[in-house]
C-alpha atoms as a PDB file:
ATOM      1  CA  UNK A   1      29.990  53.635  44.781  1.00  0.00           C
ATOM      2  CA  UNK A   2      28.184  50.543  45.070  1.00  0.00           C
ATOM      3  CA  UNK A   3      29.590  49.275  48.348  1.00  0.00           C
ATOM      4  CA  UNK A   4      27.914  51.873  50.295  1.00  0.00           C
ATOM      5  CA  UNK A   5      24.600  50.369  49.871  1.00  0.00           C
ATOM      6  CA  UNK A   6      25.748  47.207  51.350  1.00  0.00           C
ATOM      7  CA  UNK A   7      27.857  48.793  54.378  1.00  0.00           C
ATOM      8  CA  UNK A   8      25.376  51.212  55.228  1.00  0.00           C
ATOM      9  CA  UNK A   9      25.761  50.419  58.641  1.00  0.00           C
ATOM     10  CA  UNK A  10      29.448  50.898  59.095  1.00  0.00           C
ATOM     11  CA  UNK A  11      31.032  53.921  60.555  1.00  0.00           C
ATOM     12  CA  UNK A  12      31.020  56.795  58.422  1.00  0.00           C
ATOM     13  CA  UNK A  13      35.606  56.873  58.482  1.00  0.00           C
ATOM     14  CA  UNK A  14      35.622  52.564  57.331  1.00  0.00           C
ATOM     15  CA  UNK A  15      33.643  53.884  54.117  1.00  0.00           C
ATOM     16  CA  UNK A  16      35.393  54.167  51.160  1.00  0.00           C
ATOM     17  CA  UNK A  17      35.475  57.582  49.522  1.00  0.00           C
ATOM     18  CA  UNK A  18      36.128  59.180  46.088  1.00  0.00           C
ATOM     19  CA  UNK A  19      39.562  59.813  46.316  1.00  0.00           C
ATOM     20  CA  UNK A  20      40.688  56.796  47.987  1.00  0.00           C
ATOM     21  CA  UNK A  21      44.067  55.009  46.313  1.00  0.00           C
ATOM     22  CA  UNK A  22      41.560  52.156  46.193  1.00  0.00           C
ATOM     23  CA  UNK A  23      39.072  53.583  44.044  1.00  0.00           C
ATOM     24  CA  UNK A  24      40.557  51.418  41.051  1.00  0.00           C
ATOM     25  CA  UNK A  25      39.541  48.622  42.787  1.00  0.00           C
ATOM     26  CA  UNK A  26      35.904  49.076  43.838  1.00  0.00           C
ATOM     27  CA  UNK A  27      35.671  49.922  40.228  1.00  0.00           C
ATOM     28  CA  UNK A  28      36.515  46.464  39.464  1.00  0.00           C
ATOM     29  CA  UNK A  29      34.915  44.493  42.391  1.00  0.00           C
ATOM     30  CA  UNK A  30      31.285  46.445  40.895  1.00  0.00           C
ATOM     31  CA  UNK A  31      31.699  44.334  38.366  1.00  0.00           C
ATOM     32  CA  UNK A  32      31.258  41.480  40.029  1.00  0.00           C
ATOM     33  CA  UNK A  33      28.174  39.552  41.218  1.00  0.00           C
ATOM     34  CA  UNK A  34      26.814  37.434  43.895  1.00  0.00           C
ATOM     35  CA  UNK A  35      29.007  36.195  47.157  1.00  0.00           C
ATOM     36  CA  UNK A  36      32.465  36.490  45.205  1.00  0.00           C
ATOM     37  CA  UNK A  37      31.327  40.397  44.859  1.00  0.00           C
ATOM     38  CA  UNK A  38      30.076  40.297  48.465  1.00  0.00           C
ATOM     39  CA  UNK A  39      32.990  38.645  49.806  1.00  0.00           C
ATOM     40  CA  UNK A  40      35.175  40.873  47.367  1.00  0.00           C
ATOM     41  CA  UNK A  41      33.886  44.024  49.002  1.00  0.00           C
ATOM     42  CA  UNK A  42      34.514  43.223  52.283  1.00  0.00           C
ATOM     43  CA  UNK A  43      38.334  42.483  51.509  1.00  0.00           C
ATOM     44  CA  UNK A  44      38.482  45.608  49.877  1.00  0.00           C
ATOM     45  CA  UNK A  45      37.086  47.469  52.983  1.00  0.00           C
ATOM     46  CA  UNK A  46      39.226  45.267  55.075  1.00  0.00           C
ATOM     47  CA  UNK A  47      42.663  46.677  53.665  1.00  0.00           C
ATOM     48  CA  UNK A  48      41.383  50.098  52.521  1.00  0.00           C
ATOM     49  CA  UNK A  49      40.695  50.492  56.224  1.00  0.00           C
ATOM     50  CA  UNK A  50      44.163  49.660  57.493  1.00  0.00           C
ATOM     51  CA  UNK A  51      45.864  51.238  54.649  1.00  0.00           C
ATOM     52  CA  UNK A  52      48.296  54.039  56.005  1.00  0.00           C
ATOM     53  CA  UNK A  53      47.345  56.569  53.057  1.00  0.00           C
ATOM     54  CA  UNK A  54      43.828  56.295  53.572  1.00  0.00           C
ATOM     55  CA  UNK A  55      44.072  56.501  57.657  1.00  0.00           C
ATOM     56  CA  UNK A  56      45.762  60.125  56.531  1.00  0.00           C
ATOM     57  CA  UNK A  57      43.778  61.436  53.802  1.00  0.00           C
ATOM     58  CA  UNK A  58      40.186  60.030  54.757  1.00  0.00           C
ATOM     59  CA  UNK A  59      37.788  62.948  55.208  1.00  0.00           C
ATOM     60  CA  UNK A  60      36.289  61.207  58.175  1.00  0.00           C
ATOM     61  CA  UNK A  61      38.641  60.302  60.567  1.00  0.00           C
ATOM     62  CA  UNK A  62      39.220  63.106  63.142  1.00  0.00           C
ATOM     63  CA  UNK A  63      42.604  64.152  63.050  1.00  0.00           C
ATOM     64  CA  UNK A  64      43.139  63.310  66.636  1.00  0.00           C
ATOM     65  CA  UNK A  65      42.100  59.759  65.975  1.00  0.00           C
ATOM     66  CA  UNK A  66      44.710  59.648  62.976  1.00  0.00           C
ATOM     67  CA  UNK A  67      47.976  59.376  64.946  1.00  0.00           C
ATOM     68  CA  UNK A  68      46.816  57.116  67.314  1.00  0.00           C
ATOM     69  CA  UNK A  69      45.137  54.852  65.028  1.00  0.00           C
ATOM     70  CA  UNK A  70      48.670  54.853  62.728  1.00  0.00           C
ATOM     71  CA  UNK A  71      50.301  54.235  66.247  1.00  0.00           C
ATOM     72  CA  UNK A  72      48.179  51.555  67.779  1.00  0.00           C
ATOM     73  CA  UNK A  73      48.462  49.976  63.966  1.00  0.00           C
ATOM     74  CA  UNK A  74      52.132  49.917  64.342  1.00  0.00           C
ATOM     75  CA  UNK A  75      52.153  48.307  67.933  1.00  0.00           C
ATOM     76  CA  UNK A  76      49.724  45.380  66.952  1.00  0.00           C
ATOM     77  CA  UNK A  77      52.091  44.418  64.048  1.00  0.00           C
ATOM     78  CA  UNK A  78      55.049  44.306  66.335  1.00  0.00           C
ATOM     79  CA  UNK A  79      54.001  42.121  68.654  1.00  0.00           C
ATOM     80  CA  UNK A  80      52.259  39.842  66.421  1.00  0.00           C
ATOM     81  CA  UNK A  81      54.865  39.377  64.093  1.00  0.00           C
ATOM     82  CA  UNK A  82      57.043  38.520  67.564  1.00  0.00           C
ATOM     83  CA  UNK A  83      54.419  35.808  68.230  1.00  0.00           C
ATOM     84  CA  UNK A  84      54.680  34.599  64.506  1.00  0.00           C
ATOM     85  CA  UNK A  85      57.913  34.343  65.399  1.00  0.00           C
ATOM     86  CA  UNK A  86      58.285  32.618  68.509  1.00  0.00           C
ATOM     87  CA  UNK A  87      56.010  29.779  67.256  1.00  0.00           C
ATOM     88  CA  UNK A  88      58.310  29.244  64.317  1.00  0.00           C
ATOM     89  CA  UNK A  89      60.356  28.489  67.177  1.00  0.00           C
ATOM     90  CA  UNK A  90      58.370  26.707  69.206  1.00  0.00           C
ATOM     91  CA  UNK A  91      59.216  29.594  72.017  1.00  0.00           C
ATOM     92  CA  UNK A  92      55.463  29.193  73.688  1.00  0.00           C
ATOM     93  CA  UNK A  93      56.805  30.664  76.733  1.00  0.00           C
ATOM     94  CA  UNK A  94      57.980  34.173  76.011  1.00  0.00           C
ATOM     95  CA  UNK A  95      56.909  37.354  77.755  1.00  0.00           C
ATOM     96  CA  UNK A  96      54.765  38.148  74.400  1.00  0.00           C
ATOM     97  CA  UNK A  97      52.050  35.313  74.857  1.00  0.00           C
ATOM     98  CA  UNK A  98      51.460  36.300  78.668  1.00  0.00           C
ATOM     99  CA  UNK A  99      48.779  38.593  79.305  1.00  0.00           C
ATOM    100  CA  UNK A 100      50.345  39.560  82.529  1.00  0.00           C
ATOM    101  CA  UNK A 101      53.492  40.825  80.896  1.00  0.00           C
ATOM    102  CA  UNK A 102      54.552  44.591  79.767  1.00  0.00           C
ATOM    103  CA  UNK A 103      55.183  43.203  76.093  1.00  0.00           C
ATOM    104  CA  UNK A 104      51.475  42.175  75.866  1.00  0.00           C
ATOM    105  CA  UNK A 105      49.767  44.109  78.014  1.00  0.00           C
ATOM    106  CA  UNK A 106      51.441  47.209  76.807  1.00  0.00           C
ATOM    107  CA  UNK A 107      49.295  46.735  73.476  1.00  0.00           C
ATOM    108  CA  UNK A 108      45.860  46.500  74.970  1.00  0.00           C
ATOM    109  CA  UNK A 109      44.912  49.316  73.855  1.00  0.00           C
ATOM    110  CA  UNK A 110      45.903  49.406  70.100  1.00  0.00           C
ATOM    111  CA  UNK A 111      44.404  46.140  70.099  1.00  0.00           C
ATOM    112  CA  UNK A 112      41.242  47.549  71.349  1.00  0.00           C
ATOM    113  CA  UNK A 113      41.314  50.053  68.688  1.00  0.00           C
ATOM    114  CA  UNK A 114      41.740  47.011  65.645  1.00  0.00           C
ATOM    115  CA  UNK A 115      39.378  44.925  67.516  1.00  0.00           C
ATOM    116  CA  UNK A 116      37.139  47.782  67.198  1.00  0.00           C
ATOM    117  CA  UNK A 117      37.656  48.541  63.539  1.00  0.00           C
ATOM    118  CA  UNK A 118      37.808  44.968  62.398  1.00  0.00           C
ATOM    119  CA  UNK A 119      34.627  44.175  64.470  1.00  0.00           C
ATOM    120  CA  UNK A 120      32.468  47.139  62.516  1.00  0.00           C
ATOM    121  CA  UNK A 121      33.750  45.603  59.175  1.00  0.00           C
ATOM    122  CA  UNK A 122      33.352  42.160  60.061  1.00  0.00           C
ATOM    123  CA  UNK A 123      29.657  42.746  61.572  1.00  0.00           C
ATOM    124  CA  UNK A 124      28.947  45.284  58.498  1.00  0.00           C
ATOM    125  CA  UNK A 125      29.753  42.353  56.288  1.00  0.00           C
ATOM    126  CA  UNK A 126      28.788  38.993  57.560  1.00  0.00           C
ATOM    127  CA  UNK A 127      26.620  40.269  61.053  1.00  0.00           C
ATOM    128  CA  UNK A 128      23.340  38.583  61.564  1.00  0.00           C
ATOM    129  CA  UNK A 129      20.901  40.526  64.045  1.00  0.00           C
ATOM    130  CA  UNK A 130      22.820  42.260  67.115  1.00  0.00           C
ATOM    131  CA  UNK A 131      25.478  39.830  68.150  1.00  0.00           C
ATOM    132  CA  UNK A 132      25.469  36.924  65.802  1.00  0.00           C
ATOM    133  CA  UNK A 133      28.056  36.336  62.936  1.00  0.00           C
ATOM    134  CA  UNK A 134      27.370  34.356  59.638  1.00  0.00           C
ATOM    135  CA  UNK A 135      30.662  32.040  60.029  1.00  0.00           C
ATOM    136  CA  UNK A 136      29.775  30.112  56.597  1.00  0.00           C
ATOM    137  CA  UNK A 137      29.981  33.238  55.183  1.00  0.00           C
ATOM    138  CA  UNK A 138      33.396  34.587  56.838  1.00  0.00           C
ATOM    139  CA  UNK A 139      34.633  31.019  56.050  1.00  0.00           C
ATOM    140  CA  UNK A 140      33.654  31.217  52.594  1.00  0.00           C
ATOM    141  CA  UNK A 141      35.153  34.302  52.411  1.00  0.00           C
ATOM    142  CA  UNK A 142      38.552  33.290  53.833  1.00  0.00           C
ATOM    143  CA  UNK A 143      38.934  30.177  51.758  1.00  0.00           C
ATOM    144  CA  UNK A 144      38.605  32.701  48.489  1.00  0.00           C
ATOM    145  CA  UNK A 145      40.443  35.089  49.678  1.00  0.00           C
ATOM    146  CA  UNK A 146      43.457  32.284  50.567  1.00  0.00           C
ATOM    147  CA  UNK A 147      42.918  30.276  47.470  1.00  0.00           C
ATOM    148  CA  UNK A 148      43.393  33.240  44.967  1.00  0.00           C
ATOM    149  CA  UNK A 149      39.618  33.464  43.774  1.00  0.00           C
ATOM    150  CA  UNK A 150      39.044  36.827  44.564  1.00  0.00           C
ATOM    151  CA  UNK A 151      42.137  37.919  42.994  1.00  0.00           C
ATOM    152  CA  UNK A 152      42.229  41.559  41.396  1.00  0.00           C
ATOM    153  CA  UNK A 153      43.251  40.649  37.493  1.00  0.00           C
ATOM    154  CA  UNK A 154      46.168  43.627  37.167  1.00  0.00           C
ATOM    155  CA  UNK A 155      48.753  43.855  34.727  1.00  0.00           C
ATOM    156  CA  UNK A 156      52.272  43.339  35.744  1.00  0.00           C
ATOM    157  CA  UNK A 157      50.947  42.860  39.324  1.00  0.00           C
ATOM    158  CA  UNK A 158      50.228  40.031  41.829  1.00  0.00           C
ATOM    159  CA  UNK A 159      48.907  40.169  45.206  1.00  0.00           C
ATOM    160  CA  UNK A 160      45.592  41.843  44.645  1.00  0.00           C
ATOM    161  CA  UNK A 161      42.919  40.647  45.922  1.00  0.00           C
ATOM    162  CA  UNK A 162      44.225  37.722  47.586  1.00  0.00           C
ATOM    163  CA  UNK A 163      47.099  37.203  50.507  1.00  0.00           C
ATOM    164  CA  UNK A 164      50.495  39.163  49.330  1.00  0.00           C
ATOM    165  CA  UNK A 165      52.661  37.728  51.858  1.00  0.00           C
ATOM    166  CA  UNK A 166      52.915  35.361  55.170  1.00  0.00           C
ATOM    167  CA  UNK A 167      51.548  37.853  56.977  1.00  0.00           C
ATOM    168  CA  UNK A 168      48.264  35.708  56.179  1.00  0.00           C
ATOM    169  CA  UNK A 169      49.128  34.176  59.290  1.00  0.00           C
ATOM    170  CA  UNK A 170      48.608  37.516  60.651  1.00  0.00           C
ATOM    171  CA  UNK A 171      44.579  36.980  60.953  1.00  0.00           C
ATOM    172  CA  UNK A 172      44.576  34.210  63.229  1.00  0.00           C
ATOM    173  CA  UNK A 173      47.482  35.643  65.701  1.00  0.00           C
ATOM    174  CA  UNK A 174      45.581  39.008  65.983  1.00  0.00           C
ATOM    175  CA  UNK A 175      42.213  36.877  67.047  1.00  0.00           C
ATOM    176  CA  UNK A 176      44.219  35.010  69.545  1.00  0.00           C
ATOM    177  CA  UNK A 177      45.832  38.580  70.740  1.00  0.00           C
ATOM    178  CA  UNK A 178      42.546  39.493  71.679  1.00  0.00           C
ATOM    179  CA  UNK A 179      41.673  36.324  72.812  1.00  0.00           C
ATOM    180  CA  UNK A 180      44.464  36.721  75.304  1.00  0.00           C
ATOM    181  CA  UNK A 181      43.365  39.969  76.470  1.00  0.00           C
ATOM    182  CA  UNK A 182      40.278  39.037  76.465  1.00  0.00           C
ATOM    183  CA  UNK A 183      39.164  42.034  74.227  1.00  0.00           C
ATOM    184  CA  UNK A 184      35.702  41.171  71.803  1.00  0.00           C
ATOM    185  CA  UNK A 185      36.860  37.442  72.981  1.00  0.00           C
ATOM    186  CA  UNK A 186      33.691  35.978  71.660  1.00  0.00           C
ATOM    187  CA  UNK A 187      33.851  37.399  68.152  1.00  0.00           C
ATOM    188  CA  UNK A 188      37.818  36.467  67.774  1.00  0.00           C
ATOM    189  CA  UNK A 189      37.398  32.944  69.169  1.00  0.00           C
ATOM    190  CA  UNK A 190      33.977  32.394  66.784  1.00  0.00           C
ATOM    191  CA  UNK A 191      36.281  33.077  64.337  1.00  0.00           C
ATOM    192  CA  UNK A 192      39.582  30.615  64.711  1.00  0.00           C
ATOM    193  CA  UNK A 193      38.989  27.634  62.846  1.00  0.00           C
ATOM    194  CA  UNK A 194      38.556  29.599  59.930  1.00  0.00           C
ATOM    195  CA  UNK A 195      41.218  31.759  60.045  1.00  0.00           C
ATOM    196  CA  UNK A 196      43.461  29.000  60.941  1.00  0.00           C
ATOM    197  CA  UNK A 197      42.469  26.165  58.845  1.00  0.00           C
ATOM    198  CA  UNK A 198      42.744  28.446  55.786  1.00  0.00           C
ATOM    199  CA  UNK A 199      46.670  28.738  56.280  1.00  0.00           C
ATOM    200  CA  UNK A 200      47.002  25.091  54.964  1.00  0.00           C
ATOM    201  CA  UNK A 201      45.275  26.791  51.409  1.00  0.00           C
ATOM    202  CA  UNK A 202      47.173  29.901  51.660  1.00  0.00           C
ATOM    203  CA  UNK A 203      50.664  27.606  52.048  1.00  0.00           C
ATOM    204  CA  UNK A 204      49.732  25.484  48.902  1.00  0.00           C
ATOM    205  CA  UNK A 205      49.219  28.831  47.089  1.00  0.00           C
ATOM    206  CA  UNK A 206      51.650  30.754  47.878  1.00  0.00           C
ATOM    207  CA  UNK A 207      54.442  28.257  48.989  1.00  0.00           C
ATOM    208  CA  UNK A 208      58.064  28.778  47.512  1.00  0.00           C
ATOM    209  CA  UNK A 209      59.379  27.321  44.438  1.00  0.00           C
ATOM    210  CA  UNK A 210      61.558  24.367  45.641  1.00  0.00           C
ATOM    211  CA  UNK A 211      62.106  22.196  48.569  1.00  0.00           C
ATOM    212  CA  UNK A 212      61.563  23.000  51.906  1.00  0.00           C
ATOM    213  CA  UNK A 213      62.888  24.499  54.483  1.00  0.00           C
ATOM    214  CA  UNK A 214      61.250  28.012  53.792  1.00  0.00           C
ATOM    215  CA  UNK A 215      61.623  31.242  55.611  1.00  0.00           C
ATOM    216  CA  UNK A 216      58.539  33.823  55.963  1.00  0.00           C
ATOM    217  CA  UNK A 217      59.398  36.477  53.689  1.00  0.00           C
ATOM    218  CA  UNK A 218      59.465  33.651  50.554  1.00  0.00           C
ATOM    219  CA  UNK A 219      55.704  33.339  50.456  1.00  0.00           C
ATOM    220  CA  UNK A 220      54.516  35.316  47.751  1.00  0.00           C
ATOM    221  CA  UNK A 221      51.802  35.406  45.306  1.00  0.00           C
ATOM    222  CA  UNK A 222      52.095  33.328  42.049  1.00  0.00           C
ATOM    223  CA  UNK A 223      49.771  34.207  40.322  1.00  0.00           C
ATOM    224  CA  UNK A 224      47.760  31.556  38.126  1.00  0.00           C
ATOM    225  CA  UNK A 225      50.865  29.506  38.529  1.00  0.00           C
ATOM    226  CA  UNK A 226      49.127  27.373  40.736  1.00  0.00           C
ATOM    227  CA  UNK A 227      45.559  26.097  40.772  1.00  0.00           C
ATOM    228  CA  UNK A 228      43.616  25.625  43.715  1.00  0.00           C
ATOM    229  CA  UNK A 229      42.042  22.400  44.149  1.00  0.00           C
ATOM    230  CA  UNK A 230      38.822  21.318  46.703  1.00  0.00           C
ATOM    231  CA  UNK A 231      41.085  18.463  48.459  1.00  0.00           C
ATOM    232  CA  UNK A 232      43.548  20.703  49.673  1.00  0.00           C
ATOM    233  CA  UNK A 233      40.581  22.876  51.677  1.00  0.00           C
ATOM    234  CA  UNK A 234      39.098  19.466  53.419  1.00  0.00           C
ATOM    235  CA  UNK A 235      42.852  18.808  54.185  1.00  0.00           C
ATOM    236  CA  UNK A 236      43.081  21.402  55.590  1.00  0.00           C
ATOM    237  CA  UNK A 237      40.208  21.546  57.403  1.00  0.00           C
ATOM    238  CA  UNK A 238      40.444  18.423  58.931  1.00  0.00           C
ATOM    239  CA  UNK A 239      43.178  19.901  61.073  1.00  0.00           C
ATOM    240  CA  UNK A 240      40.464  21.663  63.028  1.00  0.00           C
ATOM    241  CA  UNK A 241      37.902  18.896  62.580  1.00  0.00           C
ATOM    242  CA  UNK A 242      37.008  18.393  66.213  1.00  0.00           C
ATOM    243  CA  UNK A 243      38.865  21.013  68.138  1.00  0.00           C
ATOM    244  CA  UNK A 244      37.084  23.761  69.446  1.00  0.00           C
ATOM    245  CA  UNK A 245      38.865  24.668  72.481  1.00  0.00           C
ATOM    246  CA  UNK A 246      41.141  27.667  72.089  1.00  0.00           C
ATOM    247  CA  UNK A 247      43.948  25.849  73.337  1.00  0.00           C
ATOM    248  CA  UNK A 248      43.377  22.920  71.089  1.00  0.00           C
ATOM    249  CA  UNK A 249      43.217  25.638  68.095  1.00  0.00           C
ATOM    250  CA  UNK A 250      46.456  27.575  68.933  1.00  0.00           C
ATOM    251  CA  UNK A 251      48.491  24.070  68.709  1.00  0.00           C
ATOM    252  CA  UNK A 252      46.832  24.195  65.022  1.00  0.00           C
ATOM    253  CA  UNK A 253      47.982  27.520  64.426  1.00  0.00           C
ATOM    254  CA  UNK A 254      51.459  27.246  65.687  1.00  0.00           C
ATOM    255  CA  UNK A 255      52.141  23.871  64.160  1.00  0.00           C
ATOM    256  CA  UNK A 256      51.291  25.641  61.144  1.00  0.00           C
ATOM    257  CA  UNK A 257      53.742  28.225  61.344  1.00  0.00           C
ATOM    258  CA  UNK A 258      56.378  25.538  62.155  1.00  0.00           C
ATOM    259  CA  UNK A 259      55.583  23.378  59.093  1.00  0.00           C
ATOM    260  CA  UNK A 260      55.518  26.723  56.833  1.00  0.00           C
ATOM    261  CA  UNK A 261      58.604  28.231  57.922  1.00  0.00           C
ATOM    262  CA  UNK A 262      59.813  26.677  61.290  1.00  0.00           C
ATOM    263  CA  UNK A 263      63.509  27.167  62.752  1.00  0.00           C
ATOM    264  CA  UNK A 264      64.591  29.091  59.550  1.00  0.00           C
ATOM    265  CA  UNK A 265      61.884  31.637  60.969  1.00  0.00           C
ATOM    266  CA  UNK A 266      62.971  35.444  59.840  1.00  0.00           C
ATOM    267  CA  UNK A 267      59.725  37.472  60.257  1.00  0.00           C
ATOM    268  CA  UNK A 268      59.641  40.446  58.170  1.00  0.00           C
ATOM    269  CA  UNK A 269      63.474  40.761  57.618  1.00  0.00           C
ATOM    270  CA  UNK A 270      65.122  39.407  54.600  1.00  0.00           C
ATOM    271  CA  UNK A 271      68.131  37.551  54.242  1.00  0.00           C
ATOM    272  CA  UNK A 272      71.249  39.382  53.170  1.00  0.00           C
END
């Protein structure tokens, strides 16, 4: 395939491979051309890599290294969905967001292991020399990926391609996970006003049909329903305009979450 030319320097296991679920996919993203292919491929790799069925089945991964990666995966999502949570809420103070405590500090290591895997891809992708990123490019890439742009034309399906859920919010909690624990802190906090300002794109998207209040699990994809439009990305981005500290960009973030779906806040469970 293609993508192997331009990820030559990734580990061998965050490769894709012939018999990957995916395969459809990188069929369709070889198609493409210039950054939207570029920043097509590295989505791709992104959620191949975290992808349950290919952590099994992938011909590289050592089998020791399977259970704990499935494991570690497992952990991380826990505890950041509890932080999505508790800034719904406005609860800044729970065990969860201190460092010190067992709830967070009981995940350093699975977060060292997705730091570690999203690092390679991220450095694969958008690295420039040893140490420095190319943070137009990840932006560029994030404000696609949130707007719908790179999104995976499939029949009878939605979701490809571009953010399938609220769990968007999920990129920007992880970085300030590892921010916390100060685990690859200089990558994660490089990356924040991207992955942050983004969620004000990702909400026009993929907001609910009907008035406000929402609840998490109503995001969704719709499809060409909705069509993005430039002022809504320097909206957006002015909410970061300026702020650079990582305090400063967590009060983004979680004022985010509490404008998208605030009080009514049900992470990953669905209303009866």
């Amino acid at each position: 395939m293609t993508n192997l030319a331009i990820t030559a320097d990734l580990p061998p296991d965050l490769r894709t491979y012939d018999e990957s679920p995916w395969a459809w996919r990188w069929k369709h993203v070889e198609g493409l051309r210039g950054q939207v292919a570029h920043h097509s491929r590295f989505f791709c790799s992104f959620e191949e890599a975290s992808d349950p069925r290919v952590i099994t089945a992938h011909p590289a991964i050592a089998d020791a290294d399977r259970s704990v990666r499935l494991a570690h995966l497992g952990q991380v999502s826990q505890v950041m969905l509890a932080r999505l949570a508790a800034r719904g809420k406005n609860q800044l103070s729970l065990p969860c967001f201190d460092p010190a405590s067992p709830e967070l500090a009981g995940v350093r290591g699975p977060v060292e292991t997705w730091s570690r895997i999203q690092a390679a891809l991220i450095r694969g992708y958008y690295g420039i020399g040893e140490r420095e990123l190319d943070l137009e490019g990840l932006e560029e890439a994030f404000l696609l990926f949130s707007s719908g742009e790179l999104r995976v034309p499939a029949a009878g399906r939605r979701g490809l391609g571009e953010p399938d859920s609220a769990y968007y919010f999920g990129f920007a909690e992880f970085a300030l996970m590892a921010c916390d624990l100060r685990i690859d802190a200089e990558l994660w906090r490089a990356q924040l006003p991207h992955l942050i300002w983004t969620q004000g794109v990702f909400v026009y998207m993929q907001r609910p049909v009907g008035a406000p209040p929402y609840r998490f699990h109503q995001y969704a994809p719709r499809g060409r329903e909705r069509v993005f439009r430039l002022h809504v990305a320097a909206d957006a981005r002015d909410k970061v305009r300026g702020k650079r500290g990582r305090e400063e960009l967590a009060g983004v973030h979680t004022r985010n979450c509490r404008e998208a779906f605030g009080d009514l806040q049900t992470v990953g469970v669905r209303d009866p």
